[in-house]
PDB file of N, CA and C in Angstrom:
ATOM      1  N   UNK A   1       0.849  -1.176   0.000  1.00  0.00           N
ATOM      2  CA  UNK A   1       0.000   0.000   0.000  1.00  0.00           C
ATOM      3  C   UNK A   1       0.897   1.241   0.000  1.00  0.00           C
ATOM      4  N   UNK A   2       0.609   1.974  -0.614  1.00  0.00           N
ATOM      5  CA  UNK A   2       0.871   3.570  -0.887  1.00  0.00           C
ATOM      6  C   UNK A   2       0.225   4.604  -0.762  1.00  0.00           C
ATOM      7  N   UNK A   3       0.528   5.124   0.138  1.00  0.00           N
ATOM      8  CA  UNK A   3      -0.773   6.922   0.178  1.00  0.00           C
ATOM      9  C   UNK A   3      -2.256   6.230   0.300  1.00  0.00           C
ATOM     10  N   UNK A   4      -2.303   4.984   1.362  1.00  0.00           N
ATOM     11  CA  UNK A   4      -3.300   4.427   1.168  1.00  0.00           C
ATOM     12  C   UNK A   4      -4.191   3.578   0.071  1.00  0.00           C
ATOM     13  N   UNK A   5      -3.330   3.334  -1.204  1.00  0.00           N
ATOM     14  CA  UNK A   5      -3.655   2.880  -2.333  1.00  0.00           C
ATOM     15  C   UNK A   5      -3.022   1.530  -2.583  1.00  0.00           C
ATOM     16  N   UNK A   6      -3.417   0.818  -2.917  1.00  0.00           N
ATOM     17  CA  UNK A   6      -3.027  -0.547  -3.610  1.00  0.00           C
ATOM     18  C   UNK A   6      -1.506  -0.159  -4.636  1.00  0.00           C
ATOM     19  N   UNK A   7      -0.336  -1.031  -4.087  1.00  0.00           N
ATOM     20  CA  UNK A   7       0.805   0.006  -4.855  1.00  0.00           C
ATOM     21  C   UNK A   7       1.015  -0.537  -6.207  1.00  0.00           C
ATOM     22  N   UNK A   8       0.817  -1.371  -6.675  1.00  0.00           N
ATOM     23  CA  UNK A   8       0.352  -1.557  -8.230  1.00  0.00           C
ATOM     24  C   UNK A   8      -0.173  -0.101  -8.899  1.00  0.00           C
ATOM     25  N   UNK A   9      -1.272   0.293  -8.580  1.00  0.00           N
ATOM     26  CA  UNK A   9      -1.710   1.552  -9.066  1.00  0.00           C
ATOM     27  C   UNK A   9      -0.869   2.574  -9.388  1.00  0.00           C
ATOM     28  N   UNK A  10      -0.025   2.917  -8.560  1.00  0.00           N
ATOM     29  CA  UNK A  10       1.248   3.712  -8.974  1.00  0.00           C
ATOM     30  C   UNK A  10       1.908   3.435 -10.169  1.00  0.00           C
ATOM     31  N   UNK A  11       1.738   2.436 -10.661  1.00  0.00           N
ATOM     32  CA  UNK A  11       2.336   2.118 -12.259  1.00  0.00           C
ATOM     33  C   UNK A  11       1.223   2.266 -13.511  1.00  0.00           C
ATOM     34  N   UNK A  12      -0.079   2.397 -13.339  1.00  0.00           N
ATOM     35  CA  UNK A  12      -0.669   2.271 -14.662  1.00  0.00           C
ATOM     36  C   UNK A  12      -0.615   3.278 -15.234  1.00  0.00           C
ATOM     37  N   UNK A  13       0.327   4.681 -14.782  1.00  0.00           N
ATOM     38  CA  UNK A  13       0.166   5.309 -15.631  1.00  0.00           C
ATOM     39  C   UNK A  13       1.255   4.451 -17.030  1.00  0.00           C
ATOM     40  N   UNK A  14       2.545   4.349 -16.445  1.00  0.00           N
ATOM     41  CA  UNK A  14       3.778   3.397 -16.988  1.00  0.00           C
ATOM     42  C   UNK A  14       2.779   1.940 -17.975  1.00  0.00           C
ATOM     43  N   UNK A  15       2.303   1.332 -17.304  1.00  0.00           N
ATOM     44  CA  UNK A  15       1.919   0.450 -18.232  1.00  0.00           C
ATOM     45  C   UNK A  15       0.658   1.270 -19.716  1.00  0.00           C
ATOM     46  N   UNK A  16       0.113   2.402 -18.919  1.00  0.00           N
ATOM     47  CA  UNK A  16      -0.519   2.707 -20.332  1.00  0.00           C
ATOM     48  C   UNK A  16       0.283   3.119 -21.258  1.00  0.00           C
ATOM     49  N   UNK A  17       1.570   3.621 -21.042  1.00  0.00           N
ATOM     50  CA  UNK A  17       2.478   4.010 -22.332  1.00  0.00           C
ATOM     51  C   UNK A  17       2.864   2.946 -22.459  1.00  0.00           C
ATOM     52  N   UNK A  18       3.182   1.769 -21.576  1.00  0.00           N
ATOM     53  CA  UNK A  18       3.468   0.745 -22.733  1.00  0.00           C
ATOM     54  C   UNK A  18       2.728   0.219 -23.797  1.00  0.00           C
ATOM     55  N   UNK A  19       1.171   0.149 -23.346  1.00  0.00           N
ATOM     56  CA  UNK A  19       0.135   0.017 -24.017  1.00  0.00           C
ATOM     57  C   UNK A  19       0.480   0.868 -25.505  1.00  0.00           C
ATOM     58  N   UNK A  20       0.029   2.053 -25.269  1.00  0.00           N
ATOM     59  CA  UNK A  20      -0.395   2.947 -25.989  1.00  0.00           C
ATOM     60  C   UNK A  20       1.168   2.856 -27.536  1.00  0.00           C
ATOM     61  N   UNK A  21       2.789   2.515 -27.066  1.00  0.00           N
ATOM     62  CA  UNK A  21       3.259   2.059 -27.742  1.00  0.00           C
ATOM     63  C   UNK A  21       3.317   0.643 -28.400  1.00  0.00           C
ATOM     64  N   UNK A  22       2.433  -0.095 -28.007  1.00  0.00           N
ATOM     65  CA  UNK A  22       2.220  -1.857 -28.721  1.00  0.00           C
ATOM     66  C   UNK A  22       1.124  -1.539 -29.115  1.00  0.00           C
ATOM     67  N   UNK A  23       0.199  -0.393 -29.520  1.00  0.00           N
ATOM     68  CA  UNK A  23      -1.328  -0.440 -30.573  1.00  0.00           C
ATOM     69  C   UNK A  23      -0.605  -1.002 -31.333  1.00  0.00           C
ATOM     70  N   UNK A  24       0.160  -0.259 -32.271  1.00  0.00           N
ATOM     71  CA  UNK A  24       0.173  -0.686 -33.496  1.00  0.00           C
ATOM     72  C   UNK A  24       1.245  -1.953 -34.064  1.00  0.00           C
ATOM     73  N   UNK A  25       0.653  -2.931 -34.204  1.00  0.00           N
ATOM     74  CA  UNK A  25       1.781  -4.029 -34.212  1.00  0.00           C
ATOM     75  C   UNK A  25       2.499  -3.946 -35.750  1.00  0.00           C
ATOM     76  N   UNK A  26       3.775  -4.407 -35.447  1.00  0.00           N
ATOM     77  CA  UNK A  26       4.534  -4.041 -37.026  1.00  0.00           C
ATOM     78  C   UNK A  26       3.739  -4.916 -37.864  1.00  0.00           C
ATOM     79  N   UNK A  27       4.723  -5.067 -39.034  1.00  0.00           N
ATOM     80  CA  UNK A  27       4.267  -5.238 -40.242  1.00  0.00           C
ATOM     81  C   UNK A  27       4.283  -7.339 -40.308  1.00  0.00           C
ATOM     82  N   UNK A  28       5.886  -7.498 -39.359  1.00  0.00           N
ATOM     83  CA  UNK A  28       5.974  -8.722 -39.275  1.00  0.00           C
ATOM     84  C   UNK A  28       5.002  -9.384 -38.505  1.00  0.00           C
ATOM     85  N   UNK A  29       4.873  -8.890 -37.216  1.00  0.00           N
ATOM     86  CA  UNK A  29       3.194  -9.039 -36.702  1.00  0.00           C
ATOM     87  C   UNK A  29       1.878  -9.272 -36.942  1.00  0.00           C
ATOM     88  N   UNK A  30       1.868  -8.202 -38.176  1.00  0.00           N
ATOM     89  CA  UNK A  30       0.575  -8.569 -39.263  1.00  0.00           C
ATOM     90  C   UNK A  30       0.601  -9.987 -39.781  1.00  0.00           C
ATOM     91  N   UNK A  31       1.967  -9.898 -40.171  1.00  0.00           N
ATOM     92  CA  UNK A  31       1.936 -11.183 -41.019  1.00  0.00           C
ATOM     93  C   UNK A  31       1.941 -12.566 -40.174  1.00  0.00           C
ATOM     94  N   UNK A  32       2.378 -12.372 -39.433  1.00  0.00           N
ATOM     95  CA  UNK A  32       2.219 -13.560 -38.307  1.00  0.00           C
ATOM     96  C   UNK A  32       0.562 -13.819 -38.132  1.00  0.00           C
ATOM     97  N   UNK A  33       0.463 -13.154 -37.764  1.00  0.00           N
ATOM     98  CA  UNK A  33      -1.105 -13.102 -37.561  1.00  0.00           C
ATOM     99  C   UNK A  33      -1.938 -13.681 -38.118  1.00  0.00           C
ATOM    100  N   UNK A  34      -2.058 -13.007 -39.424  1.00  0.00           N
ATOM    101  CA  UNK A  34      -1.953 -13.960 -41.205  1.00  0.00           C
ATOM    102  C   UNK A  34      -2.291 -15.146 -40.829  1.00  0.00           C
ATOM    103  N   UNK A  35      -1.185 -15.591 -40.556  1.00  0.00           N
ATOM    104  CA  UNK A  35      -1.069 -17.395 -40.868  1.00  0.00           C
ATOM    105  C   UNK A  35      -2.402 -17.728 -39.764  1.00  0.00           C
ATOM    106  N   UNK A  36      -2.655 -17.517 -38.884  1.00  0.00           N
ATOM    107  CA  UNK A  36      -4.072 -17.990 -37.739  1.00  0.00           C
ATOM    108  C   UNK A  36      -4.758 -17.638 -38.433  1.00  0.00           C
ATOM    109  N   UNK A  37      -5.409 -16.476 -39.263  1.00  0.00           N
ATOM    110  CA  UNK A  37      -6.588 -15.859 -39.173  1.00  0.00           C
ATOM    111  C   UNK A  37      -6.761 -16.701 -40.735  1.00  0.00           C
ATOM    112  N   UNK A  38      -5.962 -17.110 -41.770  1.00  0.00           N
ATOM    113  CA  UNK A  38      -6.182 -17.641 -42.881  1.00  0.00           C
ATOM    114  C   UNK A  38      -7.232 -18.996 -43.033  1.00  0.00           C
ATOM    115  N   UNK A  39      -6.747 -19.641 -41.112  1.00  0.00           N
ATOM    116  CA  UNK A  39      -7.979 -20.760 -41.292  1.00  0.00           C
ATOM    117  C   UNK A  39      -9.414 -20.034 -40.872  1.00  0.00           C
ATOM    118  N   UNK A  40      -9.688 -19.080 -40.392  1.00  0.00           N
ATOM    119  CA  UNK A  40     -10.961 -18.416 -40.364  1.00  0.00           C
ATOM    120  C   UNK A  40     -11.658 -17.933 -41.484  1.00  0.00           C
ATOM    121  N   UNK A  41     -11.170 -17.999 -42.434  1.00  0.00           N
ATOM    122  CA  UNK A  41     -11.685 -17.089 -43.442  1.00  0.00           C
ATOM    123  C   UNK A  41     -10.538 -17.847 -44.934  1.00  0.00           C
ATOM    124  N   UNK A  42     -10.534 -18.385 -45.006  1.00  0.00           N
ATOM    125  CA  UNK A  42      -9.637 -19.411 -46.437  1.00  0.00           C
ATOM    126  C   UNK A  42     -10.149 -18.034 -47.414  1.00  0.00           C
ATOM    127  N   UNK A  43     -10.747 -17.301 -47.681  1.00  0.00           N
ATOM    128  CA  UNK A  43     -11.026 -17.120 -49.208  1.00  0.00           C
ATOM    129  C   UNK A  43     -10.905 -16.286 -49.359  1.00  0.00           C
ATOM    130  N   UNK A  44     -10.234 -15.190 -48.373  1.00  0.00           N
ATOM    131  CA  UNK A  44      -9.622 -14.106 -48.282  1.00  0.00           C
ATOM    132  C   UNK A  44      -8.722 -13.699 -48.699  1.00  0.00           C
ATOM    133  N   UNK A  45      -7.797 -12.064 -49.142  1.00  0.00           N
ATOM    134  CA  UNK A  45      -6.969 -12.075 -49.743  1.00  0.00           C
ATOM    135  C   UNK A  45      -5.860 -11.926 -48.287  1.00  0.00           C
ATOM    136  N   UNK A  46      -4.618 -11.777 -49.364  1.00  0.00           N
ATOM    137  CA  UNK A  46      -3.288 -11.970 -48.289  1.00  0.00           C
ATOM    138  C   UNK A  46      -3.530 -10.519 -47.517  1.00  0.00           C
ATOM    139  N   UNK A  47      -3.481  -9.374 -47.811  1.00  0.00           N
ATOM    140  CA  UNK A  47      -3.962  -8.407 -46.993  1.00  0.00           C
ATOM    141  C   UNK A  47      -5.060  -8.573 -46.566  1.00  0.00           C
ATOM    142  N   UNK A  48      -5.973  -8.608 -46.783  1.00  0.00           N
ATOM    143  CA  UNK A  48      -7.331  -9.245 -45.635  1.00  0.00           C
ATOM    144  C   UNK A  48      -6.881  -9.806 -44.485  1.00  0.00           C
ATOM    145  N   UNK A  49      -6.398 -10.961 -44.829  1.00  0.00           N
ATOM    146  CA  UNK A  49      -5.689 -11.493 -43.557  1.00  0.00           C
ATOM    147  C   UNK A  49      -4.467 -10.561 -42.332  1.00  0.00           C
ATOM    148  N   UNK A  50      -3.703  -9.988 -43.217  1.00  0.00           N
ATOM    149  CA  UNK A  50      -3.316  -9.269 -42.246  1.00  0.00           C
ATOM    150  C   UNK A  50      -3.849  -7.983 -41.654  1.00  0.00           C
ATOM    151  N   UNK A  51      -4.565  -7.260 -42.521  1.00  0.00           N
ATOM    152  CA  UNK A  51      -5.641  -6.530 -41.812  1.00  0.00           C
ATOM    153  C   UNK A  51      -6.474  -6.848 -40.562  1.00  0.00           C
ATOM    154  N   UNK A  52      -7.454  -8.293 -40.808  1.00  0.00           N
ATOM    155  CA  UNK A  52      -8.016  -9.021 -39.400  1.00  0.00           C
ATOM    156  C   UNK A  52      -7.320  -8.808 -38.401  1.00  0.00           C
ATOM    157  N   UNK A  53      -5.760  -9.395 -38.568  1.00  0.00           N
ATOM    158  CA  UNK A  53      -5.049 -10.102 -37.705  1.00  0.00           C
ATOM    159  C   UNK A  53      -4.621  -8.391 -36.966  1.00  0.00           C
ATOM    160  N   UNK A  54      -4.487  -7.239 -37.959  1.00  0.00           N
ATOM    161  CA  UNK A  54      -4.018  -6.147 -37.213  1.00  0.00           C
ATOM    162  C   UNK A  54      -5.089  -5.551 -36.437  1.00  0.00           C
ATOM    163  N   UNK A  55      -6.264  -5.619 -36.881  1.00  0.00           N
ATOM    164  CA  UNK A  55      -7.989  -5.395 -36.195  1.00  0.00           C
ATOM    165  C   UNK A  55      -7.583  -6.259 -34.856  1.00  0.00           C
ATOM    166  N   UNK A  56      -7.530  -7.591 -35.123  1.00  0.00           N
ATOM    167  CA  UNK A  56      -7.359  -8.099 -34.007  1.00  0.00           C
ATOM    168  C   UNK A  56      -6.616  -7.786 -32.909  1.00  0.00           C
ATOM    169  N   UNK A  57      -5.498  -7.712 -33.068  1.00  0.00           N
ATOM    170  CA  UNK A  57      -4.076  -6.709 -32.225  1.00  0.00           C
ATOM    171  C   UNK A  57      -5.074  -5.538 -31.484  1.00  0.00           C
ATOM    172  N   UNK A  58      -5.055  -4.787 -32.111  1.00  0.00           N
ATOM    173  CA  UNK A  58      -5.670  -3.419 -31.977  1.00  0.00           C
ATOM    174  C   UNK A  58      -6.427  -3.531 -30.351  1.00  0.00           C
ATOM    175  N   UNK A  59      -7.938  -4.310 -31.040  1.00  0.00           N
ATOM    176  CA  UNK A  59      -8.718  -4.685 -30.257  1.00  0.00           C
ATOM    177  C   UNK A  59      -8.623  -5.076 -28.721  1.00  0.00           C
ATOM    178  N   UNK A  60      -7.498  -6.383 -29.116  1.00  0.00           N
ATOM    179  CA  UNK A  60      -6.641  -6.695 -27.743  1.00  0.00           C
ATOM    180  C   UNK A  60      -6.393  -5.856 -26.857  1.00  0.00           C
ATOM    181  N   UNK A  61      -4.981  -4.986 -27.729  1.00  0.00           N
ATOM    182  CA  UNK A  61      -4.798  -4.071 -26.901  1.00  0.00           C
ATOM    183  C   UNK A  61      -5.812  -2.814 -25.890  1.00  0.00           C
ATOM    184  N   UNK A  62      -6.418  -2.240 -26.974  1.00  0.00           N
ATOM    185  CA  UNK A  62      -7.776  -1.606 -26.034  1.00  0.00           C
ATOM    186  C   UNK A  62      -8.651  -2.077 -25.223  1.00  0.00           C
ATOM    187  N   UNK A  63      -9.188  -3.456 -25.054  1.00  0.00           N
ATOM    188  CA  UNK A  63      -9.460  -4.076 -24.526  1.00  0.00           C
ATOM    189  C   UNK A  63      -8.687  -3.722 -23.238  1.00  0.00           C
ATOM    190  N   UNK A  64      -7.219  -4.468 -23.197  1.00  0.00           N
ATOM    191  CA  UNK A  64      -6.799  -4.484 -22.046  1.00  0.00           C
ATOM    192  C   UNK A  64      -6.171  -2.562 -20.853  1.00  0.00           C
ATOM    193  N   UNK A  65      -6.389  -1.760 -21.843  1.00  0.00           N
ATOM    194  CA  UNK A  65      -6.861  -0.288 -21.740  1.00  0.00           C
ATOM    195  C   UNK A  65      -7.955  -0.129 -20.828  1.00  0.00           C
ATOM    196  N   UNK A  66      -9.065  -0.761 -21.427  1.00  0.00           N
ATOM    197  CA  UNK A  66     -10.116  -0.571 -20.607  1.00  0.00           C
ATOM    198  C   UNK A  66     -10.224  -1.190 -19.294  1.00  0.00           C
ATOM    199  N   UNK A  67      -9.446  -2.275 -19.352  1.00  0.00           N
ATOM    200  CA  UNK A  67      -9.094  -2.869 -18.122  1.00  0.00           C
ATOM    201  C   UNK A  67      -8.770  -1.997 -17.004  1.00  0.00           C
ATOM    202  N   UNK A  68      -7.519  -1.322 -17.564  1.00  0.00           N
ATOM    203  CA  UNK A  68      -6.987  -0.476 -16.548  1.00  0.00           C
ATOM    204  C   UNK A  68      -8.369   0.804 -16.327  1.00  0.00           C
ATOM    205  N   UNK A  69      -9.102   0.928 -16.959  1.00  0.00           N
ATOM    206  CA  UNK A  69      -9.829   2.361 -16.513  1.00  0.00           C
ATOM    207  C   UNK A  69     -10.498   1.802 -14.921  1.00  0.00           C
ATOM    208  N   UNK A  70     -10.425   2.664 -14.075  1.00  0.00           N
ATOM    209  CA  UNK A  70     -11.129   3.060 -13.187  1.00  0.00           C
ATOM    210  C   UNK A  70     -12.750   2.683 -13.183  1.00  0.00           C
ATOM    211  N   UNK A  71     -12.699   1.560 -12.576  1.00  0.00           N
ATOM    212  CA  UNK A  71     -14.787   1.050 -12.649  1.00  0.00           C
ATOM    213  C   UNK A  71     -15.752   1.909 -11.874  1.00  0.00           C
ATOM    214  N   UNK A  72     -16.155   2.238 -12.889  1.00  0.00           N
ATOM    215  CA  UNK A  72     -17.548   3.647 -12.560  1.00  0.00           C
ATOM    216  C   UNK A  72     -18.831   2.445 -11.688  1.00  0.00           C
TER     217      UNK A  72
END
């Protein structure tokens, strides 16, 4: 505990910039991705697939953003 606070808390500001630098996953990332998302969808093109797979990323990440927000 810290200043009366759970001392974890003292870091989310630190973990949201880590966040906020892993939105965007590179290019090799995309393509990784690719290869999973190709059995979801076979009839897709090769960018399609890495598009999903970067939608997907994305998502993740904000997801776990919202995690950190403060529950109203």
């Amino acid at each position: 505990m810290r200043d009366g606070e759970p001392l974890w808390e003292s870091y989310v500001s630190q973990v949201r910039a880590v966040l906020e630098a892993l939105h965007e996953p590179s290019s090799r990332m995309a393509e990784a991705g690719a290869e999973l998302i190709k059995y979801v969808g076979p009839e897709e093109s090769e960018t399609g697939y890495q598009n999903d797979a970067t939608n997907v990323w994305r998502m993740m990440i904000d997801a776990m953003r919202e995690d950190l927000s403060p529950q109203a």
